[in-house]
PDB file of N, CA and C in Angstrom:
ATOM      1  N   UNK A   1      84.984  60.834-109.164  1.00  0.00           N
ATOM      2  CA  UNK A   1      85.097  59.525-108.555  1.00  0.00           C
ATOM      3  C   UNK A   1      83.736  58.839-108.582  1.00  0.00           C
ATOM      4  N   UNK A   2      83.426  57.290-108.897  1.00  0.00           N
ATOM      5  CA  UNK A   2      82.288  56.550-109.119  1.00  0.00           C
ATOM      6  C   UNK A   2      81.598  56.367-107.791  1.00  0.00           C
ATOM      7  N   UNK A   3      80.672  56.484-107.289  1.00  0.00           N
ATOM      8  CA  UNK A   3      80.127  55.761-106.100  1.00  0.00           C
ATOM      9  C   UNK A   3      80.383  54.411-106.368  1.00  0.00           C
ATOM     10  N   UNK A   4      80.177  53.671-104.781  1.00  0.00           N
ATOM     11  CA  UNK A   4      79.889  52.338-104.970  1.00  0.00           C
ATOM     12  C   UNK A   4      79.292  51.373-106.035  1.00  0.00           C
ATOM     13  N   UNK A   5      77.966  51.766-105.792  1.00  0.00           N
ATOM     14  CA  UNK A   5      77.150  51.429-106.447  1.00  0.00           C
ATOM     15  C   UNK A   5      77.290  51.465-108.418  1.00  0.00           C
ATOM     16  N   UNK A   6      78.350  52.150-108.707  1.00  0.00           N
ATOM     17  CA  UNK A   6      78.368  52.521-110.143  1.00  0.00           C
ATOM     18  C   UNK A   6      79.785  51.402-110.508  1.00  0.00           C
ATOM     19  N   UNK A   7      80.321  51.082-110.194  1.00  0.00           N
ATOM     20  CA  UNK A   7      81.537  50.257-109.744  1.00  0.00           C
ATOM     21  C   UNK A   7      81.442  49.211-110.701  1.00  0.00           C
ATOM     22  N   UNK A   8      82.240  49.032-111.835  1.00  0.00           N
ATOM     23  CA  UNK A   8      81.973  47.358-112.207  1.00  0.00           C
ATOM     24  C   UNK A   8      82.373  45.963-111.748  1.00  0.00           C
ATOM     25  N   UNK A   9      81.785  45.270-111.358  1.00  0.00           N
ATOM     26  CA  UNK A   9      81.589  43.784-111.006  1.00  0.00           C
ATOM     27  C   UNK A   9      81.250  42.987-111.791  1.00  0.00           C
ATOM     28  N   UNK A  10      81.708  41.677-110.949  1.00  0.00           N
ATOM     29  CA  UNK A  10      82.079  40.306-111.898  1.00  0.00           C
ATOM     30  C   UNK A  10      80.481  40.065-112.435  1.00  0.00           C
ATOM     31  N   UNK A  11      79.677  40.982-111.835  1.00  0.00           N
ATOM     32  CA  UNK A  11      77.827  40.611-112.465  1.00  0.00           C
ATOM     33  C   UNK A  11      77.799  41.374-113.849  1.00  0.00           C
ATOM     34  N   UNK A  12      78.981  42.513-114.517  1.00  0.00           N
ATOM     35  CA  UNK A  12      78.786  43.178-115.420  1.00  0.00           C
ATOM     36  C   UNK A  12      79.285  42.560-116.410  1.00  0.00           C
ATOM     37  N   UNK A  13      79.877  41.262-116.232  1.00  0.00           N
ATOM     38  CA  UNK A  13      80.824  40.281-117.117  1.00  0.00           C
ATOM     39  C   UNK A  13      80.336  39.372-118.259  1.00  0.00           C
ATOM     40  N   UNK A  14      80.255  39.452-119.541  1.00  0.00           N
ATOM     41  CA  UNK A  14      79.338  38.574-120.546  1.00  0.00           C
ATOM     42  C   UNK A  14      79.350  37.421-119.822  1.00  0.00           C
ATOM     43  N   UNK A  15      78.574  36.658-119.956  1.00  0.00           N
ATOM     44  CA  UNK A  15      78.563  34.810-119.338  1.00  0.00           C
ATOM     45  C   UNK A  15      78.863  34.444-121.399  1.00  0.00           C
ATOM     46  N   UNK A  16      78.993  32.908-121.023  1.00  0.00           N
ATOM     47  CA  UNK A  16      79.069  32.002-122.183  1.00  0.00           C
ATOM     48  C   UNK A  16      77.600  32.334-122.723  1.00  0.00           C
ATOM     49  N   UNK A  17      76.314  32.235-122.279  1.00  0.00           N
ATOM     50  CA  UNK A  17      75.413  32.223-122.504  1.00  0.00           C
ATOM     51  C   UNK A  17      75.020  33.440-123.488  1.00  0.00           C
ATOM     52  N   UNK A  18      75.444  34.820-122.699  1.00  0.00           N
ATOM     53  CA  UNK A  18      75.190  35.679-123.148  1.00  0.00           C
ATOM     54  C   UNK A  18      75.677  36.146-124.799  1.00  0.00           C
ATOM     55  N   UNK A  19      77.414  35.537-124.924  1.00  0.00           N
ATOM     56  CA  UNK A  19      77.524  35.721-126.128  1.00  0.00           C
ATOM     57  C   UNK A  19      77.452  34.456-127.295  1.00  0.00           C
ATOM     58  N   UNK A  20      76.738  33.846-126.994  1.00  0.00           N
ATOM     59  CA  UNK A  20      76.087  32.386-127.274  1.00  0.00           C
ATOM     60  C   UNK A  20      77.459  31.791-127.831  1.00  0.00           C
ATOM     61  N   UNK A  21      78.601  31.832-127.295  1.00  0.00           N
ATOM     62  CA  UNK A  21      79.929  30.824-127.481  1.00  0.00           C
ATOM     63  C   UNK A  21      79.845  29.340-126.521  1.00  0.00           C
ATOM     64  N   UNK A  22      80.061  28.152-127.910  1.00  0.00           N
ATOM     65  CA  UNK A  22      79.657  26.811-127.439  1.00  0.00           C
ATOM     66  C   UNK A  22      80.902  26.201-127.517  1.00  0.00           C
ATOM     67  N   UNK A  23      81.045  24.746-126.549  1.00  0.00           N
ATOM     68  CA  UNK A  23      82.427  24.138-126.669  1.00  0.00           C
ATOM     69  C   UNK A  23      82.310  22.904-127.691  1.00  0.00           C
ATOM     70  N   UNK A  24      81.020  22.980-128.086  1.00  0.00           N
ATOM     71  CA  UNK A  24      80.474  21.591-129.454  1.00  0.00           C
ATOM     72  C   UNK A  24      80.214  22.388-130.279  1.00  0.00           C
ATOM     73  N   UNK A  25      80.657  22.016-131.502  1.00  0.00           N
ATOM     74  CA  UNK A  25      80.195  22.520-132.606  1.00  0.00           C
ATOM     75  C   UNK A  25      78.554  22.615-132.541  1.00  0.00           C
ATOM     76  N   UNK A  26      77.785  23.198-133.559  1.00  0.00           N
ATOM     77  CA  UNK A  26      76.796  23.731-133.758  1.00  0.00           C
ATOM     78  C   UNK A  26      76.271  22.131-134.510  1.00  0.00           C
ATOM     79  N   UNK A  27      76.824  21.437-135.173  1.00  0.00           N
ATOM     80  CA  UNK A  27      76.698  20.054-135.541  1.00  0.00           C
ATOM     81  C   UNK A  27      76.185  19.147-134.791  1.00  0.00           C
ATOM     82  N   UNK A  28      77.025  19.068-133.752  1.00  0.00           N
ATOM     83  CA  UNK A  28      77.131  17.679-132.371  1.00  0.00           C
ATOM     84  C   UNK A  28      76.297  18.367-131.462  1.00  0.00           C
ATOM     85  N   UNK A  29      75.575  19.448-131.167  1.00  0.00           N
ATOM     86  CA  UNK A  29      75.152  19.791-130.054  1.00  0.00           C
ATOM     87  C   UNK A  29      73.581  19.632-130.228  1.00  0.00           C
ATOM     88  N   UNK A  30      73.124  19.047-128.894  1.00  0.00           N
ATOM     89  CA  UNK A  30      71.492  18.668-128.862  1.00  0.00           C
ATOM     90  C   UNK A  30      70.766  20.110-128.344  1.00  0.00           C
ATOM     91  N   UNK A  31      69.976  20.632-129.327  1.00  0.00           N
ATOM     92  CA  UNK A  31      68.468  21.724-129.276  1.00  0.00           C
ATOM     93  C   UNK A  31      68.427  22.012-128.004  1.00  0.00           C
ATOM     94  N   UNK A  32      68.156  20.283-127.412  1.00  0.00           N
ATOM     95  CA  UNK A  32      67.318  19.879-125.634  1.00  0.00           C
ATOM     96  C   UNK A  32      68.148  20.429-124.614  1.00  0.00           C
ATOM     97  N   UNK A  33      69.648  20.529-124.771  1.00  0.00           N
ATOM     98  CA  UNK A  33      70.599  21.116-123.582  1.00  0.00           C
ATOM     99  C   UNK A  33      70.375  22.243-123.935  1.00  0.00           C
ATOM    100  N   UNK A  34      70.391  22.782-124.938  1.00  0.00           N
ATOM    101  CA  UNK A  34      70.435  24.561-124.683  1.00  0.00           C
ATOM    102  C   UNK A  34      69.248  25.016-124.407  1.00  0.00           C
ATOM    103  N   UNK A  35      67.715  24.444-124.776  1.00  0.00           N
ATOM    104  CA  UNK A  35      66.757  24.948-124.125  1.00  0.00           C
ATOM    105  C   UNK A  35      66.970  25.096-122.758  1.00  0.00           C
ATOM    106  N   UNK A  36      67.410  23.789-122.338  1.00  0.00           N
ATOM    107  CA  UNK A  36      67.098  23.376-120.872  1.00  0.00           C
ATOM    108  C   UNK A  36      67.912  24.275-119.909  1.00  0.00           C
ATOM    109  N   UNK A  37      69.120  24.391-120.514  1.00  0.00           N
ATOM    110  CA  UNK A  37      70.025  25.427-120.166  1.00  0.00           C
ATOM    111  C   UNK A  37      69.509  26.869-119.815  1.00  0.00           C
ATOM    112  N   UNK A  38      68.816  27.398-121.057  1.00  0.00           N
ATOM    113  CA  UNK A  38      68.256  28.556-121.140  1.00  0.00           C
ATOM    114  C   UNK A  38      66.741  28.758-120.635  1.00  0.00           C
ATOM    115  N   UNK A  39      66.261  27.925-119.941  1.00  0.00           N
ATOM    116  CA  UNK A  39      65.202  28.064-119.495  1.00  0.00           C
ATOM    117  C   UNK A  39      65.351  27.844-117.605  1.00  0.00           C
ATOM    118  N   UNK A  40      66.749  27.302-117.169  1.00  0.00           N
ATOM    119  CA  UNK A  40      67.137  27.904-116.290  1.00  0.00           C
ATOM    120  C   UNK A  40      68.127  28.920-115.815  1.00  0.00           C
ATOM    121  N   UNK A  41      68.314  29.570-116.879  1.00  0.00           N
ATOM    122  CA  UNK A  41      68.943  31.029-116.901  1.00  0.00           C
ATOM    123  C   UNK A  41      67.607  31.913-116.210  1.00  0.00           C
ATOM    124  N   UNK A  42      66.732  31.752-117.545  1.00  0.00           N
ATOM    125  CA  UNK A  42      65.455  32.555-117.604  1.00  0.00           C
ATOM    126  C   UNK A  42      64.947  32.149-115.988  1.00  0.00           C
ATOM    127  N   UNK A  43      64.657  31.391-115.405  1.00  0.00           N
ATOM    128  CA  UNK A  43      64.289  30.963-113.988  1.00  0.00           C
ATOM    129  C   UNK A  43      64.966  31.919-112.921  1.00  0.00           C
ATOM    130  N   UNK A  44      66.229  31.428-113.046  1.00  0.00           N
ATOM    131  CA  UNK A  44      66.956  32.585-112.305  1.00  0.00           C
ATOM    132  C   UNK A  44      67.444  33.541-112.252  1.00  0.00           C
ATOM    133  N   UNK A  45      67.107  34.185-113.805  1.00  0.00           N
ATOM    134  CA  UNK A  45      66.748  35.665-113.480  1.00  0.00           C
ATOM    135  C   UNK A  45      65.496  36.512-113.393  1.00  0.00           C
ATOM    136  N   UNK A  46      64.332  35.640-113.680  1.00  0.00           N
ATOM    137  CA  UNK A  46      62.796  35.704-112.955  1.00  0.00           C
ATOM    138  C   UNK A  46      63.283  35.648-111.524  1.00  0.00           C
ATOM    139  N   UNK A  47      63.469  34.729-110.750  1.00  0.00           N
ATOM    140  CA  UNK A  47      63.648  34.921-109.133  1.00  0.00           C
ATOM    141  C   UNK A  47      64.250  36.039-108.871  1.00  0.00           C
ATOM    142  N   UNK A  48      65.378  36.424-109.326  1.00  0.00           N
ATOM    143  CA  UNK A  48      66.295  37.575-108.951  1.00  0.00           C
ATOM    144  C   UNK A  48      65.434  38.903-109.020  1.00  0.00           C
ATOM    145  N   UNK A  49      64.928  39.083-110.526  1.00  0.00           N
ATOM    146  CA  UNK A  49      63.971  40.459-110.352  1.00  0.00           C
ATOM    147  C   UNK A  49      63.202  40.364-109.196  1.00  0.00           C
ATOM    148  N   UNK A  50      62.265  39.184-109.299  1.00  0.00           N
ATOM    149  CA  UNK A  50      61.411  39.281-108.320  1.00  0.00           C
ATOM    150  C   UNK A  50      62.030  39.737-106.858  1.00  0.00           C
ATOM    151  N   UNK A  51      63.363  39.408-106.307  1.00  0.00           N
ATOM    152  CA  UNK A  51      63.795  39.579-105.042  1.00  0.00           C
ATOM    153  C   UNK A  51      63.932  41.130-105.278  1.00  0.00           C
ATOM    154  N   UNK A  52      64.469  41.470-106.322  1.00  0.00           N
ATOM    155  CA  UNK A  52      64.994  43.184-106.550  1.00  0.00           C
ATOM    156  C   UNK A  52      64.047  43.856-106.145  1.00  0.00           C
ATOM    157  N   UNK A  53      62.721  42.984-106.780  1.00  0.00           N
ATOM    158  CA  UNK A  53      61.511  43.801-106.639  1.00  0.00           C
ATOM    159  C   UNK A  53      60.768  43.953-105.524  1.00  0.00           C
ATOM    160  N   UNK A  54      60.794  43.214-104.929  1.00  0.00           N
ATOM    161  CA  UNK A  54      60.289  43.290-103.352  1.00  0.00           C
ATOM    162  C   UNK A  54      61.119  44.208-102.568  1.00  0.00           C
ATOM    163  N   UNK A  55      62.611  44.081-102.797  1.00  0.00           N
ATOM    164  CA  UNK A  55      63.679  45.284-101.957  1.00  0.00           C
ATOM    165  C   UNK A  55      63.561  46.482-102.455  1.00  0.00           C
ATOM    166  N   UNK A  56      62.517  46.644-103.997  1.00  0.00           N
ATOM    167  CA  UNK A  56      62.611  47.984-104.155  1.00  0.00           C
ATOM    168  C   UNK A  56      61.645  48.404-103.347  1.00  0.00           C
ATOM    169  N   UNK A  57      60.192  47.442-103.110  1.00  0.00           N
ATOM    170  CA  UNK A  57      58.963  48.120-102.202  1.00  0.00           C
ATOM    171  C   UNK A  57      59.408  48.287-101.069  1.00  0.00           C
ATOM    172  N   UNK A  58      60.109  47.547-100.120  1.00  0.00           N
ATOM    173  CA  UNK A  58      60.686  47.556 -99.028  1.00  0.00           C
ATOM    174  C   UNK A  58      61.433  49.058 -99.087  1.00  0.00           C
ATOM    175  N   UNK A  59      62.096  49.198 -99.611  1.00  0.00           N
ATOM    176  CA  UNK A  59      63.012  50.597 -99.871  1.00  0.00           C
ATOM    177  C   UNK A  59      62.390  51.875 -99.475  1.00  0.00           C
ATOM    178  N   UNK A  60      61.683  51.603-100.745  1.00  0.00           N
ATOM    179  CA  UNK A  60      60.478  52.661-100.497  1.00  0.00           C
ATOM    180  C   UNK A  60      59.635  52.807 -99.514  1.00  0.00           C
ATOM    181  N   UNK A  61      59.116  51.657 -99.310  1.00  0.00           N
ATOM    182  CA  UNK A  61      58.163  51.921 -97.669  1.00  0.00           C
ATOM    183  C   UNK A  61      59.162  52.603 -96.764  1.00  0.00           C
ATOM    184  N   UNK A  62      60.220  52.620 -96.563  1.00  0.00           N
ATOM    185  CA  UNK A  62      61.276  52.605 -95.720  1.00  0.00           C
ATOM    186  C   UNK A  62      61.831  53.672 -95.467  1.00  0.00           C
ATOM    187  N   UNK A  63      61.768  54.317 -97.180  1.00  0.00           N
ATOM    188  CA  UNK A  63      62.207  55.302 -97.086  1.00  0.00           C
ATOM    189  C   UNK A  63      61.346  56.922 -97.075  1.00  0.00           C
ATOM    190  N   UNK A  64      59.918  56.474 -97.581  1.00  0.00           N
ATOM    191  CA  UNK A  64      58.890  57.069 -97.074  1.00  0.00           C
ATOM    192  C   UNK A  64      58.642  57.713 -95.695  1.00  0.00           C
ATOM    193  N   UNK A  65      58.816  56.135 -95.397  1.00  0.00           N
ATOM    194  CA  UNK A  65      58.434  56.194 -93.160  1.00  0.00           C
ATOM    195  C   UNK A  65      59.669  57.472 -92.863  1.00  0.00           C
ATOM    196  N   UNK A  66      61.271  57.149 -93.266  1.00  0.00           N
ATOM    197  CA  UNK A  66      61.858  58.138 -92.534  1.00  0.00           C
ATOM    198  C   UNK A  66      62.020  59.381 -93.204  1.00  0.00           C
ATOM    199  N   UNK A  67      61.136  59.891 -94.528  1.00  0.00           N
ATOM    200  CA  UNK A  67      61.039  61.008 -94.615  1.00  0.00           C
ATOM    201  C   UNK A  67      59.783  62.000 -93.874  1.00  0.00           C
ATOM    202  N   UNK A  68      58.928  61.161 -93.890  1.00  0.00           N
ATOM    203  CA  UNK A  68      57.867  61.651 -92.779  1.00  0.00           C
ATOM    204  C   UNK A  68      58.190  61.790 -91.563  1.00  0.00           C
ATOM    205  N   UNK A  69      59.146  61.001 -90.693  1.00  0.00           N
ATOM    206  CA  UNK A  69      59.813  61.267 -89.515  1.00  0.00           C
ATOM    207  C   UNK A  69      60.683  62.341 -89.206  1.00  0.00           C
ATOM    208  N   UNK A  70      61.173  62.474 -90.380  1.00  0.00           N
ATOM    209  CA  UNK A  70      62.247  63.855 -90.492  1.00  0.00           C
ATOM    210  C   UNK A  70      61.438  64.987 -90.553  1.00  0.00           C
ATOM    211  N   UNK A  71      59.976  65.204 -91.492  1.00  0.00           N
ATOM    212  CA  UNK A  71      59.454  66.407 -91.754  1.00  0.00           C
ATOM    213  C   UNK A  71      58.437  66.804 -89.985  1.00  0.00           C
ATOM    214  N   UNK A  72      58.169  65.140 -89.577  1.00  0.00           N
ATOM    215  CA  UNK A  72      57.416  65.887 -88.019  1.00  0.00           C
ATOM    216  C   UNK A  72      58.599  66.595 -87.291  1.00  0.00           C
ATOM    217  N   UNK A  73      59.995  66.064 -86.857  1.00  0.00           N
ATOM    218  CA  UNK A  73      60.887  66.494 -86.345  1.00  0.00           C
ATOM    219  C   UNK A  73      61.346  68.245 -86.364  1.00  0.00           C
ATOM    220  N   UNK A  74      61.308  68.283 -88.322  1.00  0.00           N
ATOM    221  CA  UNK A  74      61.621  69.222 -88.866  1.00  0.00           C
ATOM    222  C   UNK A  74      59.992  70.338 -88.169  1.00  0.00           C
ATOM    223  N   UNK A  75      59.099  70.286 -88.474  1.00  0.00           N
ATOM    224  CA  UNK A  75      58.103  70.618 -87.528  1.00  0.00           C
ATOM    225  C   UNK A  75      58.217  71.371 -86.252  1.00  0.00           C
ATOM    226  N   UNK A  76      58.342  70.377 -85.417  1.00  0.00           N
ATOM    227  CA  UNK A  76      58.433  69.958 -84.080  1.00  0.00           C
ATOM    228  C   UNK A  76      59.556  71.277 -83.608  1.00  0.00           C
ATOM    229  N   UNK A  77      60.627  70.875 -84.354  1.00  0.00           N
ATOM    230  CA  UNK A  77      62.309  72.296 -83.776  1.00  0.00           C
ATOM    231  C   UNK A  77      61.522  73.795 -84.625  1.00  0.00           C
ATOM    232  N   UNK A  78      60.724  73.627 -85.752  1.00  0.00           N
ATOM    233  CA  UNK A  78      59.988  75.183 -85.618  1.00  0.00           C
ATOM    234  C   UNK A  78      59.037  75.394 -85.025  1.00  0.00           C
ATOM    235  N   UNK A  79      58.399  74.713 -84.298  1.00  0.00           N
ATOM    236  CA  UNK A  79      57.571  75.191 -83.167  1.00  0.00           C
ATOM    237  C   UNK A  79      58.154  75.480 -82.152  1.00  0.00           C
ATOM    238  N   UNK A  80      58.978  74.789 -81.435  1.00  0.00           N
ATOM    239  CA  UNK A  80      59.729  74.912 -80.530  1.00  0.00           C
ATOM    240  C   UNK A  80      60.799  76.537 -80.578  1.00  0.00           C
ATOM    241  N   UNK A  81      61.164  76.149 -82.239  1.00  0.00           N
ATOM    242  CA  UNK A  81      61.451  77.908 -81.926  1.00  0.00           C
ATOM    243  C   UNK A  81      60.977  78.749 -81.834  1.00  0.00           C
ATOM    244  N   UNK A  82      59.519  79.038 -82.266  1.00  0.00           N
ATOM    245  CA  UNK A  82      58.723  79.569 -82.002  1.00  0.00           C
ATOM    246  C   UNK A  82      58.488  80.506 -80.621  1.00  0.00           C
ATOM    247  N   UNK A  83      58.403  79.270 -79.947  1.00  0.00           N
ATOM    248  CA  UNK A  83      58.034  79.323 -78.356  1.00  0.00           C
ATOM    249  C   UNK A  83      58.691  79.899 -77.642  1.00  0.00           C
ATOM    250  N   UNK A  84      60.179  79.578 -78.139  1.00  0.00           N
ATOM    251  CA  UNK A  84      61.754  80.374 -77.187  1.00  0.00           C
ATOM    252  C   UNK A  84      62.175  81.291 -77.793  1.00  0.00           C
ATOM    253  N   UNK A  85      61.346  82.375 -78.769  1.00  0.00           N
ATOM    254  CA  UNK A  85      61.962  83.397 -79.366  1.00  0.00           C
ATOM    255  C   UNK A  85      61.579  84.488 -77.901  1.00  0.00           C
ATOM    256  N   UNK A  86      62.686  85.702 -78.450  1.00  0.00           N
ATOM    257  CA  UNK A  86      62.543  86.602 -76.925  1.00  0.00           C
ATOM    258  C   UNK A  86      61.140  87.754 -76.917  1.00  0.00           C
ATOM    259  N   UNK A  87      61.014  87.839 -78.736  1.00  0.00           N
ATOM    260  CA  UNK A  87      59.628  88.717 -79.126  1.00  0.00           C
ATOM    261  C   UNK A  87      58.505  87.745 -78.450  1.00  0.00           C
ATOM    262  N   UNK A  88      58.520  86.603 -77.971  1.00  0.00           N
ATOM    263  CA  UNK A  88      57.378  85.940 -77.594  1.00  0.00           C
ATOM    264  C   UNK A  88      57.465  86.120 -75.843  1.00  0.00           C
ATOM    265  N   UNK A  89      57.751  86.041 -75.660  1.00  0.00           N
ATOM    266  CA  UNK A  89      58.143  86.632 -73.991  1.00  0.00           C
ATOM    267  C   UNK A  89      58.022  87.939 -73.452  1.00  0.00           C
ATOM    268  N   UNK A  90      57.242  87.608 -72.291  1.00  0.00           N
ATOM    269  CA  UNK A  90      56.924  89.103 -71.382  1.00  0.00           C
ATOM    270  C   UNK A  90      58.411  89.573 -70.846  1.00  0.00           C
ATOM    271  N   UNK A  91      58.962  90.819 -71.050  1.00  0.00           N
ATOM    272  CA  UNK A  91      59.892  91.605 -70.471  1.00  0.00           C
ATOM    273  C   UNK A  91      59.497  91.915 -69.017  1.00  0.00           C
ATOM    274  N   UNK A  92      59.418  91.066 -67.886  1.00  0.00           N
ATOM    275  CA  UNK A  92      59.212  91.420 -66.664  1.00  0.00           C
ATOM    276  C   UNK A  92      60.439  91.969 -65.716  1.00  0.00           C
ATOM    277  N   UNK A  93      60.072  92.765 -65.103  1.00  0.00           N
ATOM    278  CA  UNK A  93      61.082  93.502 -64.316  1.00  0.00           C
ATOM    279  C   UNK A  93      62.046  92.237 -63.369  1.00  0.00           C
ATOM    280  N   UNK A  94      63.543  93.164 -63.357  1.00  0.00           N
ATOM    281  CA  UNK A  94      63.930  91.855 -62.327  1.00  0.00           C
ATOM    282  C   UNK A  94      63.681  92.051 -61.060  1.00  0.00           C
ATOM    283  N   UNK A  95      63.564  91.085 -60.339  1.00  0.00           N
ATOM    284  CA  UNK A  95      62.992  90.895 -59.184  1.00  0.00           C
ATOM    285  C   UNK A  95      64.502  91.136 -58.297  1.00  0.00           C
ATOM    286  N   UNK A  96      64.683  92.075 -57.235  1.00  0.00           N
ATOM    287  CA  UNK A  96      66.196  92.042 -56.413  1.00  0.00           C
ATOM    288  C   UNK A  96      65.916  91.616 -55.491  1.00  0.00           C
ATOM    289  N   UNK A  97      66.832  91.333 -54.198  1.00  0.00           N
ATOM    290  CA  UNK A  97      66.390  90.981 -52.523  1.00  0.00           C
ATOM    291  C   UNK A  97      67.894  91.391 -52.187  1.00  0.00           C
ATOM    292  N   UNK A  98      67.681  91.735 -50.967  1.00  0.00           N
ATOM    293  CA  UNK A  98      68.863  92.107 -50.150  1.00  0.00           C
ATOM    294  C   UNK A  98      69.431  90.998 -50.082  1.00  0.00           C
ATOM    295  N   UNK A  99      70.932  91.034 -49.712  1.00  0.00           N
ATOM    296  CA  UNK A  99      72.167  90.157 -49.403  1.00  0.00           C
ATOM    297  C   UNK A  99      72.442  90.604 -48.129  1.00  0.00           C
ATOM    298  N   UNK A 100      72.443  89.405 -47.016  1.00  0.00           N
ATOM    299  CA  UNK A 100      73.357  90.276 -46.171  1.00  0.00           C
ATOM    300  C   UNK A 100      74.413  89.213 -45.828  1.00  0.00           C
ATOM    301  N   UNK A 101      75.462  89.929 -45.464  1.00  0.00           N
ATOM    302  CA  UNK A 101      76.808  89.260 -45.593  1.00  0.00           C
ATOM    303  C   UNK A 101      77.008  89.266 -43.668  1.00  0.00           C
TER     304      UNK A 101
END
């Protein structure tokens, strides 16, 4: 089964652009629209990396911070077991007292 993330979406879909199919012949059509066209493709998929790219540093900082949080934790419960093992403890006699009823 695919994770989420592996899933195809309408973003995996050729655009017009991509398979350079035009509704004017190659005759009637002006140079100037398809630059212009294609130079705000190129725009907005410069912005887009750039956003990807900042959520990947973000990620990472992120995911850094809570692996270091996990390894003090992870730490922290073997010391602690440490401390409450019974080889670490004095065997002292039990202490009794009378009951009286």
């Amino acid at each position: 089964m695919k994770a989420l993330h592996e899933i195809a979406t309408i973003r995996n879909i050729r655009s017009m652009h991509s398979i350079g199919a035009r509704s004017v012949p190659k005759a009637q059509r002006s140079p100037y629209l398809d630059l212009y066209t294609l130079k705000k493709e190129k725009d907005r998929l410069e912005k887009e990396a750039s956003i990807l790219e900042k959520k990947r540093k973000i990620t990472g900082r992120l995911l850094n911070d809570v692996n270091k949080s996990i390894a003090g934790l992870q730490e922290e419960i073997q010391r602690e077991g440490e401390i409450k093992t019974v080889t670490n403890t004095k065997a002292n006699a039990l202490r009794t007292m009378p009951i009286r009823y």
